[in-house]
PDB file of N, CA and C in Angstrom:
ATOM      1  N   UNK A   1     -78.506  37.383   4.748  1.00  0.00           N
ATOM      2  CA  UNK A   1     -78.022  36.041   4.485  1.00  0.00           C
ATOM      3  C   UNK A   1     -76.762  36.121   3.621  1.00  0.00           C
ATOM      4  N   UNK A   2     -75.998  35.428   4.126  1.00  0.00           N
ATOM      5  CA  UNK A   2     -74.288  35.426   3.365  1.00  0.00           C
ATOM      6  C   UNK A   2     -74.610  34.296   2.791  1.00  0.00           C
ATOM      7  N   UNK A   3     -74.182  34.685   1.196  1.00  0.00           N
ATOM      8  CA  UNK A   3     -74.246  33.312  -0.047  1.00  0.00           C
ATOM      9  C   UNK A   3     -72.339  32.818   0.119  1.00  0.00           C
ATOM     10  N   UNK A   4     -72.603  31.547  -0.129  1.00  0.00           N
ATOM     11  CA  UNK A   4     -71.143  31.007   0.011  1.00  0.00           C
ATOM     12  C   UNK A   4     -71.379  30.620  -1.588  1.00  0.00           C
ATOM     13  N   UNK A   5     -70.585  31.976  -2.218  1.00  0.00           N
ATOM     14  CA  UNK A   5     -70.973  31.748  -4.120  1.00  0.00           C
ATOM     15  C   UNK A   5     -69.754  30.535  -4.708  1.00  0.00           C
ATOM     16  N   UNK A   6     -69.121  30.019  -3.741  1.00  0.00           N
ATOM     17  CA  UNK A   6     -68.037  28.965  -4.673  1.00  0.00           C
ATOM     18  C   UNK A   6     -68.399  27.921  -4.604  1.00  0.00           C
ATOM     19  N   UNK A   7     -69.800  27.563  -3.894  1.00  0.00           N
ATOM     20  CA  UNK A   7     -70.480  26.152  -3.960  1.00  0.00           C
ATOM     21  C   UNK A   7     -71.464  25.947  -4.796  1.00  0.00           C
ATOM     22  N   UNK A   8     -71.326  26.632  -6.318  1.00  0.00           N
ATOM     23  CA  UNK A   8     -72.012  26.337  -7.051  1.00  0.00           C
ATOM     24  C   UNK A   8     -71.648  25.594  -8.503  1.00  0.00           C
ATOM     25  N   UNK A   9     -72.123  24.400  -7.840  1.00  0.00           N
ATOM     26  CA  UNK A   9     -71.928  22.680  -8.314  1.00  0.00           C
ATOM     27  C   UNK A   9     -72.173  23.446  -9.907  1.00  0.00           C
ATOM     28  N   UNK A  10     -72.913  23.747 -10.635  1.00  0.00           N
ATOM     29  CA  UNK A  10     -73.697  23.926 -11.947  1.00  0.00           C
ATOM     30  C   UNK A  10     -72.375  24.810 -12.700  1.00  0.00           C
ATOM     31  N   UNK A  11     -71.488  25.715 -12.191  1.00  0.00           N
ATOM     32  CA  UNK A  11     -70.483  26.466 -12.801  1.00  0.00           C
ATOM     33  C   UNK A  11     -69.319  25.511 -12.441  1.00  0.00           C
ATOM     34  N   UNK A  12     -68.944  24.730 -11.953  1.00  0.00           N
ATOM     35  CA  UNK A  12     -67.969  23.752 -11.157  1.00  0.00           C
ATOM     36  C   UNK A  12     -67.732  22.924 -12.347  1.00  0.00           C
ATOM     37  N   UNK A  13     -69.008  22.423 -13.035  1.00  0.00           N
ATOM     38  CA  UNK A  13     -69.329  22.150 -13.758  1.00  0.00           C
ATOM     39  C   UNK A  13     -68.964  22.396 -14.852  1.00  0.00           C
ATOM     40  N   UNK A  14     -68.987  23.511 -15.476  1.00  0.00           N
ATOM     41  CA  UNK A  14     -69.261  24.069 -16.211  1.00  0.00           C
ATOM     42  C   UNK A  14     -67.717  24.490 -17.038  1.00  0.00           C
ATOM     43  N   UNK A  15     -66.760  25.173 -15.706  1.00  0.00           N
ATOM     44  CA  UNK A  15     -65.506  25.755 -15.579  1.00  0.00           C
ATOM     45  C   UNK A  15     -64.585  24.345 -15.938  1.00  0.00           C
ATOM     46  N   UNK A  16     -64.704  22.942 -15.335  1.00  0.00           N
ATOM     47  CA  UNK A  16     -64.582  21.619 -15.794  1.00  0.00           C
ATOM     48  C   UNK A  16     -64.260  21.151 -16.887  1.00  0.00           C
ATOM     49  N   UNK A  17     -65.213  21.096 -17.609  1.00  0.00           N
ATOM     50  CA  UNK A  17     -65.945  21.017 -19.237  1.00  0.00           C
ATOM     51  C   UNK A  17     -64.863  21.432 -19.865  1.00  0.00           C
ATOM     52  N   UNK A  18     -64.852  23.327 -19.927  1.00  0.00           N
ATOM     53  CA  UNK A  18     -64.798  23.995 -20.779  1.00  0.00           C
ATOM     54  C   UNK A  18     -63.081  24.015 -20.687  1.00  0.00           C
ATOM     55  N   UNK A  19     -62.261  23.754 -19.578  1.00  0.00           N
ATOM     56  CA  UNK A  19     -61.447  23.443 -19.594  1.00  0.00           C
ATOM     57  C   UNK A  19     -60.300  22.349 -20.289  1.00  0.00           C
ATOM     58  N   UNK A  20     -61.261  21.343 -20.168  1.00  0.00           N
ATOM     59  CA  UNK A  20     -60.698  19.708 -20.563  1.00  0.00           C
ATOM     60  C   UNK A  20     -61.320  19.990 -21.971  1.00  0.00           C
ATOM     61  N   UNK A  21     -62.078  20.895 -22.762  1.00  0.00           N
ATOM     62  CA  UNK A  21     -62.297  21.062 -23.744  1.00  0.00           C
ATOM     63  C   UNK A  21     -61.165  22.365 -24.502  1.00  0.00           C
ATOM     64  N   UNK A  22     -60.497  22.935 -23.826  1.00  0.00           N
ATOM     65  CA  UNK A  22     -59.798  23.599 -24.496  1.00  0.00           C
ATOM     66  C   UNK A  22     -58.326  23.051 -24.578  1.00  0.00           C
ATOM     67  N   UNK A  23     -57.984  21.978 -23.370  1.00  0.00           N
ATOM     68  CA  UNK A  23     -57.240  21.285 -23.567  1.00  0.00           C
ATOM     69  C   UNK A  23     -56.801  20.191 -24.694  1.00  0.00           C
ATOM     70  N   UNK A  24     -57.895  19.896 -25.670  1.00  0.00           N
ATOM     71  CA  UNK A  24     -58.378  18.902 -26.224  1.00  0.00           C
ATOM     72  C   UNK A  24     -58.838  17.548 -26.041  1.00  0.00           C
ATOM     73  N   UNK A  25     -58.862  17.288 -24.904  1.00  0.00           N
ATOM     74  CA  UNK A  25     -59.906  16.431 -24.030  1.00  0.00           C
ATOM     75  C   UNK A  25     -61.070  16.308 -24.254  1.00  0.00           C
ATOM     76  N   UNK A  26     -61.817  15.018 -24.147  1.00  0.00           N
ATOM     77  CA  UNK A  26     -63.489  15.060 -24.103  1.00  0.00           C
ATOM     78  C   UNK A  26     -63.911  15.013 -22.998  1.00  0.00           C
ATOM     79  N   UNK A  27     -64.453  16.284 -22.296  1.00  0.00           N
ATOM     80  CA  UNK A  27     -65.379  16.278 -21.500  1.00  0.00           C
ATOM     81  C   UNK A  27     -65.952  15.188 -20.884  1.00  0.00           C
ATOM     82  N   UNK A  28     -66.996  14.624 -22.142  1.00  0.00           N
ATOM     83  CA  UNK A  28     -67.874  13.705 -21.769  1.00  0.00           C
ATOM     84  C   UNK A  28     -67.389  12.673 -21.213  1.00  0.00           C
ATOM     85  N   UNK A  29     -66.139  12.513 -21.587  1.00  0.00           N
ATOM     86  CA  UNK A  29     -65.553  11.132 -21.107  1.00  0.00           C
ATOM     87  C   UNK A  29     -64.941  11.042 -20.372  1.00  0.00           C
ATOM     88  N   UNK A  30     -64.402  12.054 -19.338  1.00  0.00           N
ATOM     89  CA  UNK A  30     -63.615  12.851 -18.235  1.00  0.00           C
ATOM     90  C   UNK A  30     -64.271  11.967 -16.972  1.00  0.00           C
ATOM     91  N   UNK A  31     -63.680  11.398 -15.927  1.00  0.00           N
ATOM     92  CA  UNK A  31     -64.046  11.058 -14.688  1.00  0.00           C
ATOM     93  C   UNK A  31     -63.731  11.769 -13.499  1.00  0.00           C
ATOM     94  N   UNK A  32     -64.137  13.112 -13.362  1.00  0.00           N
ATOM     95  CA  UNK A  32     -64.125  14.199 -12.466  1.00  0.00           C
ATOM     96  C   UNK A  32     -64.416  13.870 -11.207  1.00  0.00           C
ATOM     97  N   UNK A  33     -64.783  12.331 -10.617  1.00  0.00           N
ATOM     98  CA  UNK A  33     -65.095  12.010  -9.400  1.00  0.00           C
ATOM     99  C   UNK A  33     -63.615  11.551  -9.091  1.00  0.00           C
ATOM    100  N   UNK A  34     -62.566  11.497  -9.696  1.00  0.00           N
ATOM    101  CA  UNK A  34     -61.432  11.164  -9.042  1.00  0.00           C
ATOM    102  C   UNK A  34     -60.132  12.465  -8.711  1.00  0.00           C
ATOM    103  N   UNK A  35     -60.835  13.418  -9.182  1.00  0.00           N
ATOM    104  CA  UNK A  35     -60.491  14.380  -8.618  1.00  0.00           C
ATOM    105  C   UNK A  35     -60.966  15.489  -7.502  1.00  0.00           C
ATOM    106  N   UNK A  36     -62.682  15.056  -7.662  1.00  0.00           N
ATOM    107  CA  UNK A  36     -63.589  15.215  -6.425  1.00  0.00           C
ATOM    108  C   UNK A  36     -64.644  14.142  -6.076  1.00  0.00           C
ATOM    109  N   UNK A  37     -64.976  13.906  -4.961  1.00  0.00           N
ATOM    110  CA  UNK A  37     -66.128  12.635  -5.339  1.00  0.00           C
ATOM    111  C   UNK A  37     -67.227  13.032  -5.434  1.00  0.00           C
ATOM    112  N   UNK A  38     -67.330  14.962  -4.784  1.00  0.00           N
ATOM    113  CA  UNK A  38     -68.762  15.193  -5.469  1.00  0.00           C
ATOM    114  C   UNK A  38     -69.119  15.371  -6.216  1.00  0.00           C
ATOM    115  N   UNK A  39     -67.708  15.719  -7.062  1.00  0.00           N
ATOM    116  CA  UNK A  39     -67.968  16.294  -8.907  1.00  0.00           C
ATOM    117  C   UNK A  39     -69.449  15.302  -9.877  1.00  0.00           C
ATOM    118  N   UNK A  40     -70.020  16.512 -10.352  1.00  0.00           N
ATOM    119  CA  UNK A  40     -70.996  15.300 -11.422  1.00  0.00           C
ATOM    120  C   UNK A  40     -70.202  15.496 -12.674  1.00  0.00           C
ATOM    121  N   UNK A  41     -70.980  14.461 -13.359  1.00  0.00           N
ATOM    122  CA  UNK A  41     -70.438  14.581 -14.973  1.00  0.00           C
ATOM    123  C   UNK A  41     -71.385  15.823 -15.684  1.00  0.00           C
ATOM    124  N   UNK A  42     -70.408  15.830 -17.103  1.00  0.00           N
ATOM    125  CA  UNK A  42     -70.867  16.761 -18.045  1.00  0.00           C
ATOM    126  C   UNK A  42     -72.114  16.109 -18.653  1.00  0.00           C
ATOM    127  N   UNK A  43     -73.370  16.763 -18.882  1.00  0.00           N
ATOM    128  CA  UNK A  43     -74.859  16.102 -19.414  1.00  0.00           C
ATOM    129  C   UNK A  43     -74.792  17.630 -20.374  1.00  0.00           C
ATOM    130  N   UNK A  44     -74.271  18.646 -20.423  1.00  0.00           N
ATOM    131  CA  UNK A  44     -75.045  19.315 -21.076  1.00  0.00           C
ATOM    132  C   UNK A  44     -74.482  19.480 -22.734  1.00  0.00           C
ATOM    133  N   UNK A  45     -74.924  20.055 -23.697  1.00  0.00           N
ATOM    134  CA  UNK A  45     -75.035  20.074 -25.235  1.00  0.00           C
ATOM    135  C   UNK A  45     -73.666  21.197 -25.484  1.00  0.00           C
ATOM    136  N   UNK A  46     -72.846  20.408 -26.006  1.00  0.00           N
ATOM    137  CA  UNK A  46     -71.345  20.811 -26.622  1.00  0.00           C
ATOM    138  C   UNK A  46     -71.813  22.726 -26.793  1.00  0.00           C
ATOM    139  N   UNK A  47     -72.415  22.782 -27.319  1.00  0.00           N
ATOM    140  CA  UNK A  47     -72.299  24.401 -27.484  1.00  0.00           C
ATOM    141  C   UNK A  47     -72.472  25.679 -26.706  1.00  0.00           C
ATOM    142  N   UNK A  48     -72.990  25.036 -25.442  1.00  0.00           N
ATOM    143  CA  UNK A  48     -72.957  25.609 -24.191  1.00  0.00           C
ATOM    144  C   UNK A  48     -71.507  25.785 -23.672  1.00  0.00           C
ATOM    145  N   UNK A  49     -70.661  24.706 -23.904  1.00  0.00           N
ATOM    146  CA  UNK A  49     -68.937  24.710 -23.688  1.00  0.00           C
ATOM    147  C   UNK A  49     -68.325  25.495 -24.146  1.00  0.00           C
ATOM    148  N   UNK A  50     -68.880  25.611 -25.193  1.00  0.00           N
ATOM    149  CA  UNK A  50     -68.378  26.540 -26.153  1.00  0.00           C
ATOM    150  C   UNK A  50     -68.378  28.341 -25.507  1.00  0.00           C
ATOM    151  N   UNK A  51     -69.970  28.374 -25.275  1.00  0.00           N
ATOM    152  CA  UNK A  51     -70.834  29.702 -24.839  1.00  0.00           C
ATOM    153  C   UNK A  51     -69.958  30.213 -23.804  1.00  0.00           C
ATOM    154  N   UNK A  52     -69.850  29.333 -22.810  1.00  0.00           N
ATOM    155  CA  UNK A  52     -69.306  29.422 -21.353  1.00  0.00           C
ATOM    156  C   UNK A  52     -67.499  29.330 -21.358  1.00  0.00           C
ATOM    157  N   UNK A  53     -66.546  29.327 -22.589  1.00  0.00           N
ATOM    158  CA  UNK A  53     -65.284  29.006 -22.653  1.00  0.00           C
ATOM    159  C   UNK A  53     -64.758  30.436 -22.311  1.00  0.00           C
ATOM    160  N   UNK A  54     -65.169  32.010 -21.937  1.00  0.00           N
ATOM    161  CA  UNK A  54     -65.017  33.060 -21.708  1.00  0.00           C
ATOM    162  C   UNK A  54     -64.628  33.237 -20.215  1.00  0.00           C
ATOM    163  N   UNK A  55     -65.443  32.623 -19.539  1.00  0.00           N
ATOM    164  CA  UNK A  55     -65.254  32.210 -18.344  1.00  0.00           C
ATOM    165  C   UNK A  55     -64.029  31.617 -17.679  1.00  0.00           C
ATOM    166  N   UNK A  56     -63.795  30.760 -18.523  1.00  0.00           N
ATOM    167  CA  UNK A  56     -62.174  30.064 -17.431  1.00  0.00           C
ATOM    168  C   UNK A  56     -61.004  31.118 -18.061  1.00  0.00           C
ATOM    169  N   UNK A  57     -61.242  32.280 -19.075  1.00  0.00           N
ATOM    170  CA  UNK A  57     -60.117  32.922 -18.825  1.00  0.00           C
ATOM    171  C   UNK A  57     -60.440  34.438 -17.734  1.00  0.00           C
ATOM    172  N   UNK A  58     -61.541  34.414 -17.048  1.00  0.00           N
ATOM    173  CA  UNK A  58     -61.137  35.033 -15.964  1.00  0.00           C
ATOM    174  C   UNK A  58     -60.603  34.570 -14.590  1.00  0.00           C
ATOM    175  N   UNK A  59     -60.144  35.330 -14.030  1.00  0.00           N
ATOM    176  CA  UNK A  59     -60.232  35.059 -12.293  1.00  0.00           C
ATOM    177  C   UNK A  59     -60.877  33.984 -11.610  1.00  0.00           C
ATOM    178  N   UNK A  60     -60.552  32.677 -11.087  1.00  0.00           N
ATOM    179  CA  UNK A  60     -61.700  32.385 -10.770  1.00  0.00           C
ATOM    180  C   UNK A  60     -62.236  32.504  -9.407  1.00  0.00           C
ATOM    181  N   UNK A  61     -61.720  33.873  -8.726  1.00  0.00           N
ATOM    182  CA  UNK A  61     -62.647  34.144  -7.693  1.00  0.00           C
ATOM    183  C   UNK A  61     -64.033  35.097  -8.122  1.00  0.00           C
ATOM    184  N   UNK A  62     -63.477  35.790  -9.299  1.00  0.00           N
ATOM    185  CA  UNK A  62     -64.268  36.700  -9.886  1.00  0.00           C
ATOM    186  C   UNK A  62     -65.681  35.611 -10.586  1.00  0.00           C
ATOM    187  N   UNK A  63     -65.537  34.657 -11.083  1.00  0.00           N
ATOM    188  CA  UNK A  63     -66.300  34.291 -12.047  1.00  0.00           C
ATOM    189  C   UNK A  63     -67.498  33.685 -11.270  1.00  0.00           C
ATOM    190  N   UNK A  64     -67.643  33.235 -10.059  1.00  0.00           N
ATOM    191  CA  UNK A  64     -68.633  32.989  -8.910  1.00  0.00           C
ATOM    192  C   UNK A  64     -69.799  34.072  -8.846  1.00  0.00           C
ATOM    193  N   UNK A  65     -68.915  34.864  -8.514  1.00  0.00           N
ATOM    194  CA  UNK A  65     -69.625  36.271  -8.394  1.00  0.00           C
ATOM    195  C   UNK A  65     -70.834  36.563  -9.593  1.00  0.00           C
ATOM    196  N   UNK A  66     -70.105  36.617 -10.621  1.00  0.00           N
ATOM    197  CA  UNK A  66     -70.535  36.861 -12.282  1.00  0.00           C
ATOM    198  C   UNK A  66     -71.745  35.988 -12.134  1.00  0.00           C
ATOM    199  N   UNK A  67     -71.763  34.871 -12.116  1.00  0.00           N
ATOM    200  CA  UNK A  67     -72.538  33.554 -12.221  1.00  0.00           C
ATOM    201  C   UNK A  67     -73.141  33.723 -11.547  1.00  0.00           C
ATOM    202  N   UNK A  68     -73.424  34.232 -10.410  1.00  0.00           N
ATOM    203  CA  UNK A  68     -74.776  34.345  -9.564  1.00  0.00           C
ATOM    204  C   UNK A  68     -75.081  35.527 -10.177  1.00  0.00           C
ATOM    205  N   UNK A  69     -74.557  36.775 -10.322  1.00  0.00           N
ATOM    206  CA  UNK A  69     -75.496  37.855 -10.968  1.00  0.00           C
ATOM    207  C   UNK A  69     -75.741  37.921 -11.906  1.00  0.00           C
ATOM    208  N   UNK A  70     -75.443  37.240 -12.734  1.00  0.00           N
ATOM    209  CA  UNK A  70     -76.070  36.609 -13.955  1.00  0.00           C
ATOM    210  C   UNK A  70     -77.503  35.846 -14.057  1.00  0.00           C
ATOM    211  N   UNK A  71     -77.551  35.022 -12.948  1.00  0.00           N
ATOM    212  CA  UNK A  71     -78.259  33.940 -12.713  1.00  0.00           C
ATOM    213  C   UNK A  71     -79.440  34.722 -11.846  1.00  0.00           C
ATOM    214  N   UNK A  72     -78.780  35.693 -11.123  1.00  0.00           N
ATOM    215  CA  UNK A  72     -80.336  36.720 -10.679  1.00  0.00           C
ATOM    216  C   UNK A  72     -80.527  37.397 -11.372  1.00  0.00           C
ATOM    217  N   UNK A  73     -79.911  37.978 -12.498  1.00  0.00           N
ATOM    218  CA  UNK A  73     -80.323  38.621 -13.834  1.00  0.00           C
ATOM    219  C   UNK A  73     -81.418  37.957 -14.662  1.00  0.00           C
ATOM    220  N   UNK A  74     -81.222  37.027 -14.814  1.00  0.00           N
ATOM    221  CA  UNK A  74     -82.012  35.944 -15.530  1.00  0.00           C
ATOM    222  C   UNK A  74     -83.731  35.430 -14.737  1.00  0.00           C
ATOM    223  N   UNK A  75     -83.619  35.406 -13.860  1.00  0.00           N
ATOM    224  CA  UNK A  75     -84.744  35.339 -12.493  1.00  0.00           C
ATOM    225  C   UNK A  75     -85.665  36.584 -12.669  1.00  0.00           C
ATOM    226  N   UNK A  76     -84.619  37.745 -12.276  1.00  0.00           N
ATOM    227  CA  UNK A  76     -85.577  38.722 -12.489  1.00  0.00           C
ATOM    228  C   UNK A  76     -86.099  39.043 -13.932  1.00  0.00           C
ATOM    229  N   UNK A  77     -85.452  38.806 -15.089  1.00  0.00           N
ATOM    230  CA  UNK A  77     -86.161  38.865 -16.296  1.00  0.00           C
ATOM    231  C   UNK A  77     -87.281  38.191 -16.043  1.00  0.00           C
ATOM    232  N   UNK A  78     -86.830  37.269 -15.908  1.00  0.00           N
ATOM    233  CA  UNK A  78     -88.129  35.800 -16.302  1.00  0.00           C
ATOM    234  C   UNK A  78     -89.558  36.142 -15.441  1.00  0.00           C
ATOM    235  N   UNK A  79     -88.873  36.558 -14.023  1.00  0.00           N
ATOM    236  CA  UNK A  79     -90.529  37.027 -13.193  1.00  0.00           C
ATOM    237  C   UNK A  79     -90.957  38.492 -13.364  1.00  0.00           C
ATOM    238  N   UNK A  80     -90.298  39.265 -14.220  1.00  0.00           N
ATOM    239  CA  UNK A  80     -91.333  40.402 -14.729  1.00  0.00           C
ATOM    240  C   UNK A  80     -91.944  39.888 -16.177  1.00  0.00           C
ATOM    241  N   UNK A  81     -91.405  39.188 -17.190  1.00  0.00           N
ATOM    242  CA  UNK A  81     -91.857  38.321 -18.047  1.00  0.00           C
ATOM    243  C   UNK A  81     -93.361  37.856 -17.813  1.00  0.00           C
ATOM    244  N   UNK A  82     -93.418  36.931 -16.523  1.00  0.00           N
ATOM    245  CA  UNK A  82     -94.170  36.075 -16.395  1.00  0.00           C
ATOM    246  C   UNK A  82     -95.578  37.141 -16.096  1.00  0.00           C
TER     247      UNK A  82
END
């Protein structure tokens, strides 16, 4: 199965945020549906923006990639955990 890793809404997200936050922009108050109409808004807690601001200075074909193996990094912790 071929993953199409640039359709992931949750880093779209994320890359968004942390952007209009380094710009000095508020996020929260950003209307990202007029630049996409599927875009959602920012819901998550300022320090995650923060966490994730490493990210928009890479590549961003590279950072897709990262974000899913990250995100199966995290999976497989959690189900040998469990």
């Amino acid at each position: 199965m071929l993953v199409h890793v640039t359709r992931q809404w949750d880093l779209g997200v994320y890359l968004r945020a942390a952007d209009l936050l380094h710009s000095g922009l508020n996020p929260y108050l950003a209307d990202f549906r007029a630049q996409d109409e599927s875009a959602l808004p920012v819901l998550y807690p300022p320090g995650t923006l923060w966490l994730l601001t490493p990210l928009t200075w890479l590549p961003r074909d590279v950072v897709p990639w990262g974000w899913l193996a990250a995100k199966g990094a995290v999976s497989v912790w959690l189900l040998r955990a469990w």
